[in-house]
N, C-alpha and C. Protein backbone atom coordinates (compact mmCIF):
# COMPACT_ATOMS: atom_id res chain seq x y z
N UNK A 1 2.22 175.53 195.05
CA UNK A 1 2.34 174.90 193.74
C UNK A 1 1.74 175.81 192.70
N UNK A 2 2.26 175.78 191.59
CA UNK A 2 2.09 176.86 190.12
C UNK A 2 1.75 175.99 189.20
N UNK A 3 0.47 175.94 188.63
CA UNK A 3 0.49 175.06 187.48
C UNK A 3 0.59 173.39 187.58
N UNK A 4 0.24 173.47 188.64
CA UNK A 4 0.26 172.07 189.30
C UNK A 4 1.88 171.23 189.22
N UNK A 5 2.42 171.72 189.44
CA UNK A 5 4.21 171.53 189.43
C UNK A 5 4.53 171.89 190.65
N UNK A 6 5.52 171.26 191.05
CA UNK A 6 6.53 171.77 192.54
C UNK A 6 7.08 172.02 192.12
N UNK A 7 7.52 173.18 193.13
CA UNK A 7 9.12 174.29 192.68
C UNK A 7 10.00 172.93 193.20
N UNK A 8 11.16 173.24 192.94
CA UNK A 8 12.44 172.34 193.24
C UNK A 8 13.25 173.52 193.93
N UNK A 9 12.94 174.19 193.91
CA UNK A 9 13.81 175.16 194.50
C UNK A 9 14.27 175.34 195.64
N UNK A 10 15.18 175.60 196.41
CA UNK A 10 15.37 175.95 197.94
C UNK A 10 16.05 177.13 198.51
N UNK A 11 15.62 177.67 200.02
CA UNK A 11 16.02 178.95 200.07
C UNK A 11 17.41 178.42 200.89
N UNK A 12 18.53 179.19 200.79
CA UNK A 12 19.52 179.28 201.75
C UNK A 12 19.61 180.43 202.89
N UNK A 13 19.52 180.13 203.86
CA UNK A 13 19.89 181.26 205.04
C UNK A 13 21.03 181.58 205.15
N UNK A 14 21.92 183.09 204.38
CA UNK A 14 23.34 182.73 205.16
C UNK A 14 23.43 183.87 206.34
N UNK A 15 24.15 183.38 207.59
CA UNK A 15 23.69 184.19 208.85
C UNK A 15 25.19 184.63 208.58
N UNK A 16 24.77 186.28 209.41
CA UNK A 16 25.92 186.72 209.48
C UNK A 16 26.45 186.53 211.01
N UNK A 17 28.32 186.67 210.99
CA UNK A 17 28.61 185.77 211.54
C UNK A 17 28.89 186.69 213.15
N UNK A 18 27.68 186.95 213.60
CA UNK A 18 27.43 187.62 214.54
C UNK A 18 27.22 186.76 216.00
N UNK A 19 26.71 185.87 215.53
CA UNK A 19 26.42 183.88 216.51
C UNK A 19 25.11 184.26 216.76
N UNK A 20 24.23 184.95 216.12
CA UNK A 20 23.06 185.47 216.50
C UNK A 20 21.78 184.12 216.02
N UNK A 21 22.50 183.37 215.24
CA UNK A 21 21.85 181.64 214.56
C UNK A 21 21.95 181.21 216.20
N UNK A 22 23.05 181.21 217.38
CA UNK A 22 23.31 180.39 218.57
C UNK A 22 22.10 180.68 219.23
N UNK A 23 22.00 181.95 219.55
CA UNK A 23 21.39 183.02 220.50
C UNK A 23 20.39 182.53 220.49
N UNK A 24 19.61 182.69 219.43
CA UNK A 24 17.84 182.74 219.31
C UNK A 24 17.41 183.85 218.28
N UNK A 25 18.60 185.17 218.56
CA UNK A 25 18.69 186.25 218.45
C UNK A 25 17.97 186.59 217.12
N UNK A 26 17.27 187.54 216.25
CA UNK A 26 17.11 187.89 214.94
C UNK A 26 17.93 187.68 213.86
N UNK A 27 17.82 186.66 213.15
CA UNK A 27 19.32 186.63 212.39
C UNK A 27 18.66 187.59 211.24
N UNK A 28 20.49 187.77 210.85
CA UNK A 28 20.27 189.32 209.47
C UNK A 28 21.49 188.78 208.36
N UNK A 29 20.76 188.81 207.39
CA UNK A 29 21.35 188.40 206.51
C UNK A 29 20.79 187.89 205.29
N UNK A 30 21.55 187.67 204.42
CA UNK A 30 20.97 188.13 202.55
C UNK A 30 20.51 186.55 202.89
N UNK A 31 19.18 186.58 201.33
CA UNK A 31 18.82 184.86 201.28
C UNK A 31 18.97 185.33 199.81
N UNK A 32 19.63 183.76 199.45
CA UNK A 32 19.93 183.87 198.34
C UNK A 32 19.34 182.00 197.75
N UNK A 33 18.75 182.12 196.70
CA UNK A 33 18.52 180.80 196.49
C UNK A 33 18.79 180.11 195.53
N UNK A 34 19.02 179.12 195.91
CA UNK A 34 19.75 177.89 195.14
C UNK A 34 18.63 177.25 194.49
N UNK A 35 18.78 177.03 193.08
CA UNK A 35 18.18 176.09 192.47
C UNK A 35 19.34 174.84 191.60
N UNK A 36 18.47 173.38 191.94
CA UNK A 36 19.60 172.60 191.25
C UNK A 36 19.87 172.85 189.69
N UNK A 37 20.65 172.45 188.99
CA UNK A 37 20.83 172.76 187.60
C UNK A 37 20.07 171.48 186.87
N UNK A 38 19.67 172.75 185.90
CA UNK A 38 18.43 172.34 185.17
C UNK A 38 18.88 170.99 184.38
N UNK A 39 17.85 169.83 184.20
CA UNK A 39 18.10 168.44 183.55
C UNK A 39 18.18 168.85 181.91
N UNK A 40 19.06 168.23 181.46
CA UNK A 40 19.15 168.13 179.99
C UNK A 40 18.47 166.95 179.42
N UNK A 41 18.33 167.15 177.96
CA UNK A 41 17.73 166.08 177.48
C UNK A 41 18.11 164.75 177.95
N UNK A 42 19.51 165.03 177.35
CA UNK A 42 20.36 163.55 177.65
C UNK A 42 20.22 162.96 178.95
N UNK A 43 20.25 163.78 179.89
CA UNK A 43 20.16 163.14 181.15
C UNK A 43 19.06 162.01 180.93
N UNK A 44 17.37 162.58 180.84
CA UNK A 44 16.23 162.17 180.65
C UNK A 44 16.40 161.15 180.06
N UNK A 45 16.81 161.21 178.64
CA UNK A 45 17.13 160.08 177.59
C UNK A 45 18.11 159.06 178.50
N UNK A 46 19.03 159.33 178.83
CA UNK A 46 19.64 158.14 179.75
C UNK A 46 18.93 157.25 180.71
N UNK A 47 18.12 158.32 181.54
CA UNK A 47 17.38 157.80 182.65
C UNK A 47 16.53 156.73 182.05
N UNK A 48 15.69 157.03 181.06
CA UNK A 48 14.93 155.75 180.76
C UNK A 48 15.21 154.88 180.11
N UNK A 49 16.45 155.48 179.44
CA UNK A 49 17.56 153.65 178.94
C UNK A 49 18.10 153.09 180.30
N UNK A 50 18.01 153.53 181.19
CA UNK A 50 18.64 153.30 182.26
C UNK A 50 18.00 152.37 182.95
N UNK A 51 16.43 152.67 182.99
CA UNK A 51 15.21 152.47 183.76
C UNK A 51 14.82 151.14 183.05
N UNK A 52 14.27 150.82 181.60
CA UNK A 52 14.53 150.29 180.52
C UNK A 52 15.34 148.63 180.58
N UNK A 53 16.61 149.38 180.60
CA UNK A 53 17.40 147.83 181.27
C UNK A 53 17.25 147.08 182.24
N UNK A 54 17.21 147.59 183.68
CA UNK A 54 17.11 147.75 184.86
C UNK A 54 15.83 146.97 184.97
N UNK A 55 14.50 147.11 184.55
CA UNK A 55 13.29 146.23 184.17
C UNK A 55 13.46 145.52 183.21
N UNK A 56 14.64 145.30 182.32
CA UNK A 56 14.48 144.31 181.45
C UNK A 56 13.05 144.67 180.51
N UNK A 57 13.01 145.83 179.92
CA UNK A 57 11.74 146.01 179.06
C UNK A 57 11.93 146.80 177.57
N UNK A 58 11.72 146.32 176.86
CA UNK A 58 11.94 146.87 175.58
C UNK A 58 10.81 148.30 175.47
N UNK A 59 11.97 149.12 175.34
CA UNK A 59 11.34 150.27 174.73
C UNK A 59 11.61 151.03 173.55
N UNK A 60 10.40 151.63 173.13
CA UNK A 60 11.26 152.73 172.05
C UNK A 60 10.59 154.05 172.01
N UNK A 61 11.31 155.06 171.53
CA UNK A 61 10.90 156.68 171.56
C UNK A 61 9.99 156.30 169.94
N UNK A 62 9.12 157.30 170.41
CA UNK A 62 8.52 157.30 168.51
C UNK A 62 7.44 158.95 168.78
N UNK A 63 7.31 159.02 167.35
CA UNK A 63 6.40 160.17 167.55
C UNK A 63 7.29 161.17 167.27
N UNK A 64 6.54 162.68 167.58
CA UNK A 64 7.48 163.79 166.99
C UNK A 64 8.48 164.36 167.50
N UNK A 65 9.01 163.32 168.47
CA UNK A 65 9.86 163.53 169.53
C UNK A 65 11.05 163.19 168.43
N UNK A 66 11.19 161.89 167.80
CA UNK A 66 11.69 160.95 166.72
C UNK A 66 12.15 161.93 165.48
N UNK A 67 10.65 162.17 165.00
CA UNK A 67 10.51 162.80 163.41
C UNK A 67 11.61 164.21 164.04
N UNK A 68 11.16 165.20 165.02
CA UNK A 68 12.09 166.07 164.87
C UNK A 68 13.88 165.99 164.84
N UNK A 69 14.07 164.88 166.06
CA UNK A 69 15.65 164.86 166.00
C UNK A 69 15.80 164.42 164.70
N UNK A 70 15.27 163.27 163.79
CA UNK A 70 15.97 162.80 162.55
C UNK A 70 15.77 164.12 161.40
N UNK A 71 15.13 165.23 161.55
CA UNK A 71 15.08 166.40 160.96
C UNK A 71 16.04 167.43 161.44
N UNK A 72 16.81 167.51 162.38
CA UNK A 72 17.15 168.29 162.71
C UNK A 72 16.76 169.31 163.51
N UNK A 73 15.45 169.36 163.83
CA UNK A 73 14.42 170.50 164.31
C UNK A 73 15.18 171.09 165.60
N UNK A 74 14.63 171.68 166.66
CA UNK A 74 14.89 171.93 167.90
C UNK A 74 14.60 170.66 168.51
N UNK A 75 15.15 170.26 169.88
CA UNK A 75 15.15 169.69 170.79
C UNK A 75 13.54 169.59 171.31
N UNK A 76 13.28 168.87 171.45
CA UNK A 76 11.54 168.79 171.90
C UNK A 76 11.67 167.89 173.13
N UNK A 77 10.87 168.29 174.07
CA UNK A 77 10.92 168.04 175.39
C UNK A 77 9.60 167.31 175.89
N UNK A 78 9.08 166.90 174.81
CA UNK A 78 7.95 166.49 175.08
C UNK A 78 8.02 165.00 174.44
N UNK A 79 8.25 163.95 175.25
CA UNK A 79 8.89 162.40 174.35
C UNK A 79 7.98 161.46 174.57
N UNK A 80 7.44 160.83 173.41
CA UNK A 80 7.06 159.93 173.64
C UNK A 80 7.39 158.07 173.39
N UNK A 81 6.83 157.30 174.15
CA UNK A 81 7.69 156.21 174.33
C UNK A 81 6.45 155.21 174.07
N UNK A 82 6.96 153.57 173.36
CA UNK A 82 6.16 152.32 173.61
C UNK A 82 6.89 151.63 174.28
N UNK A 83 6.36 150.52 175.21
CA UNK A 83 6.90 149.64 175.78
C UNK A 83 6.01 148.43 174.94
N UNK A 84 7.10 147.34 174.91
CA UNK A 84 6.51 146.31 174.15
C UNK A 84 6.16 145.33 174.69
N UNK A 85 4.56 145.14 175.04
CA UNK A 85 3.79 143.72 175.60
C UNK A 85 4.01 143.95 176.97
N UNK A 86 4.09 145.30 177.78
CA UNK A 86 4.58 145.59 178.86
C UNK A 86 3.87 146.73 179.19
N UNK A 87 3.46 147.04 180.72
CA UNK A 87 2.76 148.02 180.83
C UNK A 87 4.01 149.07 181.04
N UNK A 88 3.58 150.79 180.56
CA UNK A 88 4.92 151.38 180.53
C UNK A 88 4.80 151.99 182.21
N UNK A 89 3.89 151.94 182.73
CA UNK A 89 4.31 152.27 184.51
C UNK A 89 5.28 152.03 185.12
N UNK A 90 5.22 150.88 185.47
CA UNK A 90 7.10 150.93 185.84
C UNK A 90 8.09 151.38 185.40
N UNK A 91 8.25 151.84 184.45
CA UNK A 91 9.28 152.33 183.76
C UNK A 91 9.50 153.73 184.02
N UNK A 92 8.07 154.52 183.43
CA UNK A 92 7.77 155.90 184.10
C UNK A 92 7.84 156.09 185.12
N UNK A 93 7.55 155.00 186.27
CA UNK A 93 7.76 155.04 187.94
C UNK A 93 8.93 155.21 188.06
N UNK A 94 9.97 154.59 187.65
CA UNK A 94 11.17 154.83 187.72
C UNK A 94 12.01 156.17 187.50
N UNK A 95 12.01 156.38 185.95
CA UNK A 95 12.00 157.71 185.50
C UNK A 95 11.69 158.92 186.70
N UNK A 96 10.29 159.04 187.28
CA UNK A 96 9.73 160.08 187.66
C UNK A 96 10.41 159.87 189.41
N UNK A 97 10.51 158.85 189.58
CA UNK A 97 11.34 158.73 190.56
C UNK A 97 12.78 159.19 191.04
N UNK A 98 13.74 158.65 189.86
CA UNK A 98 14.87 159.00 189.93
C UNK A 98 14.68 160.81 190.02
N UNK A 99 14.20 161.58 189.31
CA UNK A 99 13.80 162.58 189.09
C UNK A 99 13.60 163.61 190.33
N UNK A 100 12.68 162.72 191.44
CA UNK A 100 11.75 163.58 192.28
C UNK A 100 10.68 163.59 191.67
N UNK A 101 10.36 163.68 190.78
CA UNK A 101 8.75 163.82 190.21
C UNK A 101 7.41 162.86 190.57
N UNK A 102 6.45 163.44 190.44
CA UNK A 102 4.97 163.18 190.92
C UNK A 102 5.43 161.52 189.93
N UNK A 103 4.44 160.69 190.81
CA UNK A 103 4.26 159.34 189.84
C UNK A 103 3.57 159.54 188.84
N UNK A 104 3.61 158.24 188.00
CA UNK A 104 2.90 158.46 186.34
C UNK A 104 0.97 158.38 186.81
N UNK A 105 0.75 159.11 186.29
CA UNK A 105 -0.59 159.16 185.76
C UNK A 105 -1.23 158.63 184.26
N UNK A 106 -2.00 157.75 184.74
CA UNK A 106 -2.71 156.36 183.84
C UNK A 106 -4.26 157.24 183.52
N UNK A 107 -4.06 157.45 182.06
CA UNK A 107 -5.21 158.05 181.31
C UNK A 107 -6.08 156.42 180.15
N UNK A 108 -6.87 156.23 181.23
CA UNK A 108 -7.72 154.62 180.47
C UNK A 108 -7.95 154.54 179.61
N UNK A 109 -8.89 156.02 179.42
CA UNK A 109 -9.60 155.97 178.09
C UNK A 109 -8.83 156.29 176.97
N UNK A 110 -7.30 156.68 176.85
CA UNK A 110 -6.63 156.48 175.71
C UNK A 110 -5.37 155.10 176.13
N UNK A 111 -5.64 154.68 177.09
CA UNK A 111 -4.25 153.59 176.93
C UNK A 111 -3.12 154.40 177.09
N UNK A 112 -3.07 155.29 177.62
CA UNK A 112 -1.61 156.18 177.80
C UNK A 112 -1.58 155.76 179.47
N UNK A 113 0.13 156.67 179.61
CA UNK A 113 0.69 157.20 180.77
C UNK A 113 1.57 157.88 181.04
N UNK A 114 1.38 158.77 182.00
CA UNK A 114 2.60 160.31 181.57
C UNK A 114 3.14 160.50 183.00
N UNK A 115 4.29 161.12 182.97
CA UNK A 115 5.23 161.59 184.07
C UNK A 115 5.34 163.13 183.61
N UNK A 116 5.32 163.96 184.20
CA UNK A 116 6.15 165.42 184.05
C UNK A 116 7.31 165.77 184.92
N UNK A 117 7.92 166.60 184.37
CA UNK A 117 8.81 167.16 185.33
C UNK A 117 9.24 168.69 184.63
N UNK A 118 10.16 169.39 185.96
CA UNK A 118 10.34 170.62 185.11
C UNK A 118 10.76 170.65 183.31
N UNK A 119 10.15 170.53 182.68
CA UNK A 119 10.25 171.48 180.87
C UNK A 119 9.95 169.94 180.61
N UNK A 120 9.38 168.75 181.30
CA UNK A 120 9.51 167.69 180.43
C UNK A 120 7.76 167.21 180.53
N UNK A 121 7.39 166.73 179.21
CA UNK A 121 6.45 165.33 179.58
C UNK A 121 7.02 164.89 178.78
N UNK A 122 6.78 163.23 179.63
CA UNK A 122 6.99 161.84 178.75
C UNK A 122 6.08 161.03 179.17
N UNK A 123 5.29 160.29 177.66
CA UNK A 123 3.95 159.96 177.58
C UNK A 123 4.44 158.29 177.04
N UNK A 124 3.78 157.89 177.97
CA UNK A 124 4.06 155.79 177.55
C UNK A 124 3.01 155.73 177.18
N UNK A 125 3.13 154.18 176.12
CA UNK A 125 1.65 153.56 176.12
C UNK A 125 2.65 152.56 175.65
N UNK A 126 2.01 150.76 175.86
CA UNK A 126 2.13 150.01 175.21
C UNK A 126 1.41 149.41 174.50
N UNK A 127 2.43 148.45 173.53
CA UNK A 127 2.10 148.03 172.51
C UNK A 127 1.95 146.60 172.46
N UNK A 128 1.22 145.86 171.62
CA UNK A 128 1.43 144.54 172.18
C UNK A 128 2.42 143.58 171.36
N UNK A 129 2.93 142.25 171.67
CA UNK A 129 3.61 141.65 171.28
C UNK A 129 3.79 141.46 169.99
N UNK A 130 4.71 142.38 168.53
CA UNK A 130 4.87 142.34 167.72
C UNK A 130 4.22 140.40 167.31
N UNK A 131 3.92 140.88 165.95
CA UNK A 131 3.65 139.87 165.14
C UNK A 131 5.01 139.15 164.46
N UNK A 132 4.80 138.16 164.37
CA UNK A 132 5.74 137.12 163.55
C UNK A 132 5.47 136.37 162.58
N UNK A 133 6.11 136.59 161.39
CA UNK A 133 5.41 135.78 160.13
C UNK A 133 6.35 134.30 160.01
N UNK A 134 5.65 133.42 159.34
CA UNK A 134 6.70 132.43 158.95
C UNK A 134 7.17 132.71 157.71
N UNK A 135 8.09 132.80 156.76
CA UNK A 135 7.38 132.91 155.53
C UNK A 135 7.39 131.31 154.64
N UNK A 136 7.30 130.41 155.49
CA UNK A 136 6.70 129.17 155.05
C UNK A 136 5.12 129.06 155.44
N UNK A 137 4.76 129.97 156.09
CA UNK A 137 3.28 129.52 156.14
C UNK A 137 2.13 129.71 154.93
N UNK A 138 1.14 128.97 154.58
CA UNK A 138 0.12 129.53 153.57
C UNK A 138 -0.44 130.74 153.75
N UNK A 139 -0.28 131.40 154.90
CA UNK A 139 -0.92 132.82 154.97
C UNK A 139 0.07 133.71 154.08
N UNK A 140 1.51 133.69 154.40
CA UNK A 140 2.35 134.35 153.84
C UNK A 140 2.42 134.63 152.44
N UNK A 141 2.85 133.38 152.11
CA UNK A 141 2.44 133.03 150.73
C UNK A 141 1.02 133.06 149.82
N UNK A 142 -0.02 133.07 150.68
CA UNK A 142 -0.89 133.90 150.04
C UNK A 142 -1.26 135.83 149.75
N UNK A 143 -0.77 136.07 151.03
CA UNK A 143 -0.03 137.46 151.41
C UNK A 143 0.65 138.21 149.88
N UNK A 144 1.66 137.21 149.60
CA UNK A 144 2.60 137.58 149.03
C UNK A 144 2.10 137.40 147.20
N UNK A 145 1.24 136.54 147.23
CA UNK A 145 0.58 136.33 145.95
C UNK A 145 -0.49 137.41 145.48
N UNK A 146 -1.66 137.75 146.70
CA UNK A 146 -2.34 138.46 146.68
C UNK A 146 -1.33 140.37 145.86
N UNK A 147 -0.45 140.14 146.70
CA UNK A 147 0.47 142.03 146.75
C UNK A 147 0.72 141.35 144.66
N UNK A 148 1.54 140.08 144.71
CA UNK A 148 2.01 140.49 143.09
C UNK A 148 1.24 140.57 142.16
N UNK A 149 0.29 139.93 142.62
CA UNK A 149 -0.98 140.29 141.48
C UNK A 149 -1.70 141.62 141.11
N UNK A 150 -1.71 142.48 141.89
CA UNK A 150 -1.74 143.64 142.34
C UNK A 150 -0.72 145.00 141.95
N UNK A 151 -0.01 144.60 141.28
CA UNK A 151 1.57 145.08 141.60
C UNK A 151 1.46 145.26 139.81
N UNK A 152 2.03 146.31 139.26
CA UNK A 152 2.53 146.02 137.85
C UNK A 152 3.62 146.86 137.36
N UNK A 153 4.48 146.71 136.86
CA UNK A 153 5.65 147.89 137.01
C UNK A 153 6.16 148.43 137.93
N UNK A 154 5.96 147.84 139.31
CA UNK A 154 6.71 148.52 140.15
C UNK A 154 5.21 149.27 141.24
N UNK A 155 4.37 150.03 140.16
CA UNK A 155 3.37 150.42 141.22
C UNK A 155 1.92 149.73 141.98
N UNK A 156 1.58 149.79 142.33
CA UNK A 156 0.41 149.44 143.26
C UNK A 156 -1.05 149.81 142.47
N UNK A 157 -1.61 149.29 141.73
CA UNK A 157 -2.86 149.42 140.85
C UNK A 157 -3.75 149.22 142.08
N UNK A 158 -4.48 150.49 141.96
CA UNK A 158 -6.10 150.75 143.02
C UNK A 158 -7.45 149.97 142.23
């Protein structure tokens, strides 16, 4: 292992066709090795819409994974994800699974969890159960009194 990563790689033996593979005999012959073809984004991105459904768990990409595609930037391989009111492990289990990859690793002291794989991390954390306003409630409406009072022309007085 390099960098704490497994190769994916594998060697092929091709014997020449001498039957010297039958024998026992020294086999002679080129090694040439096969590696599978490399995962694309999309794949990745599928896999955990994939993974996503499949658990029935709301997710979403956010972070500069986000900010770059809606910029146009390069492709960033480094994604990060919330799961909502849901721990994101299973999900990443999945992911890193379908994959071959090492299971997710749970970092406590930030509330994260990450999977790698060749050219990828993807980093979960969840979030908890969005808030819901009424806007018949007195909080709202005080909410909403508090902001216009506040408010004059359009801008926000400090």
């Amino acid at each position: 292992m390099r960098g704490g990563r497994r190769s994916v790689s594998r060697r092929l033996f091709l014997r020449s066709g001498d039957g010297a593979a039958q024998t026992g005999a020294p086999v002679s012959g080129a090694i040439r090795e096969i590696r599978p073809a490399a995962l694309s984004l999309e794949d990745v991105l599928e896999a955990i819409a994939a993974a996503a459904a499949a658990l029935n768990v709301e997710a979403y990409l956010v972070g500069g994974f986000v900010r770059d595609r809606l910029l146009g930037g390069p492709a960033s391989k480094d994604i990060d994800l919330v799961t909502v009111a849901t721990d994101p492990m299973p999900l990443l289990a999945v992911v890193a699974n379908a994959f071959g990859w090492h299971p997710p690793e749970r970092f406590e002291r930030f509330g994260t969890a990450q999977i790698r794989g060749p050219g990828f991390v993807i980093g979960g954390r969840a979030c908890p159960e969005p808030e819901r306003y009424d806007p018949e409630s007195p909080q709202s409406r005080t909410f909403a009194q508090d902001r216009s009072n506040k408010t004059s022309g359009g801008a926000i007085s400090r």
